[in-house]
Protein backbone atom coordinates (compact mmCIF):
# COMPACT_ATOMS: atom_id res chain seq x y z
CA UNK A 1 -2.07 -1.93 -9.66
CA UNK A 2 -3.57 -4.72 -11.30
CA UNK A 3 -1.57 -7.35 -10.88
CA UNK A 4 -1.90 -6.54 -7.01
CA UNK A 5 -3.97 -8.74 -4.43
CA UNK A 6 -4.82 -9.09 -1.08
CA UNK A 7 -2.25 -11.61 0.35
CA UNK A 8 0.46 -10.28 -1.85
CA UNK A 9 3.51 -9.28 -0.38
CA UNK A 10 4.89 -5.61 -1.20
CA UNK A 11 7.75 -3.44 -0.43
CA UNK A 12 7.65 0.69 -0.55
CA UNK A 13 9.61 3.49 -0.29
CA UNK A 14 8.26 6.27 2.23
CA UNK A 15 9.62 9.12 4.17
CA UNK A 16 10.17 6.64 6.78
CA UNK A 17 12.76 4.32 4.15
CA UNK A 18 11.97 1.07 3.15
CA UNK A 19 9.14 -0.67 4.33
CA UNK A 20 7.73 -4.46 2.94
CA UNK A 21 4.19 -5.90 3.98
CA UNK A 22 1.24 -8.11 3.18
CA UNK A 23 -1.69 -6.59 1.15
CA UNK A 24 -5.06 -7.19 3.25
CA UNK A 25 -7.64 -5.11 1.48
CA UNK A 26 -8.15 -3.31 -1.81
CA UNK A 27 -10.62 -0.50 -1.79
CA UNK A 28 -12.33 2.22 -3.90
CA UNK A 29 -12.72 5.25 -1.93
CA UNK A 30 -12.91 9.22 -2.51
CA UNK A 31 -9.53 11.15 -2.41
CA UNK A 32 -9.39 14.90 -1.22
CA UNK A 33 -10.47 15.76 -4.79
CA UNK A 34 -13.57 13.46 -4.40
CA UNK A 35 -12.33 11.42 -6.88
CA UNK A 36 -13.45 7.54 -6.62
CA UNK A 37 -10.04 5.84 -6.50
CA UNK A 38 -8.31 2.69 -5.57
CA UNK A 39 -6.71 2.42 -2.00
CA UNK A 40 -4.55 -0.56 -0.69
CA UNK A 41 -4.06 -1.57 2.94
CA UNK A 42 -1.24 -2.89 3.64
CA UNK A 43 -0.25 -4.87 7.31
CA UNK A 44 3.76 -4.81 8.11
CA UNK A 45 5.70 -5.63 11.24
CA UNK A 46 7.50 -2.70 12.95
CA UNK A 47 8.83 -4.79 16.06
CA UNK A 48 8.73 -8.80 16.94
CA UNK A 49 4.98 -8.37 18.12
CA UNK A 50 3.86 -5.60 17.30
CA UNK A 51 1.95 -5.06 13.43
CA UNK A 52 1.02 -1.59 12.30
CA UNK A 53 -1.13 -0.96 8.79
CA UNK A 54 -1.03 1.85 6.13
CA UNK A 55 -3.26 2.88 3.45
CA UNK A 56 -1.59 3.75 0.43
CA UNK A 57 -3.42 5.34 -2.84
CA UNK A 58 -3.02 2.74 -5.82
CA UNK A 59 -3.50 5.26 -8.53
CA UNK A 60 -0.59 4.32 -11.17
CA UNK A 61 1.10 7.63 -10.51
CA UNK A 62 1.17 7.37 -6.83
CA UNK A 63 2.56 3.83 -6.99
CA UNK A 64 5.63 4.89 -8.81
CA UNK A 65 6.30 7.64 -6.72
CA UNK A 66 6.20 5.42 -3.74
CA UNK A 67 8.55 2.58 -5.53
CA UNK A 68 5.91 -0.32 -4.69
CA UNK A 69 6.90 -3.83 -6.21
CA UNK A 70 5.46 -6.88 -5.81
CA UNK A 71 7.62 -9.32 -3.96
């Protein structure tokens, strides 16, 4: 996670396959646990026009699990 910034692009592996986007925010926000933790939003293109965003938890573990490389 720490060699992640906003602007960076990213690809990730989801229930919905493989998915690749631009970070545009990194935050620190409370989990269900209410754990302070790191969050990243991430903007990605679904048709020609149209841009959808997803928040994905940046914990190391999570990360992994999710297959998320820097492009």
């Amino acid at each position: 996670m720490n060699s992640l910034q906003i602007g960076d692009s990213v690809s990730w592996m989801s229930a919905a396959g493989y998915k690749e986007g631009k970070i545009k925010n990194v935050v620190l926000s409370k989990n269900a646990n209410d754990k302070l933790i790191p969050w990243i939003d991430i903007e990605f293109r679904v048709a020609k026009d149209v841009l959808r965003s997803v928040r994905l938890c940046a914990t190391e573990r999570h990360m992994e699990m999710m297959q998320v490389i820097k492009l």
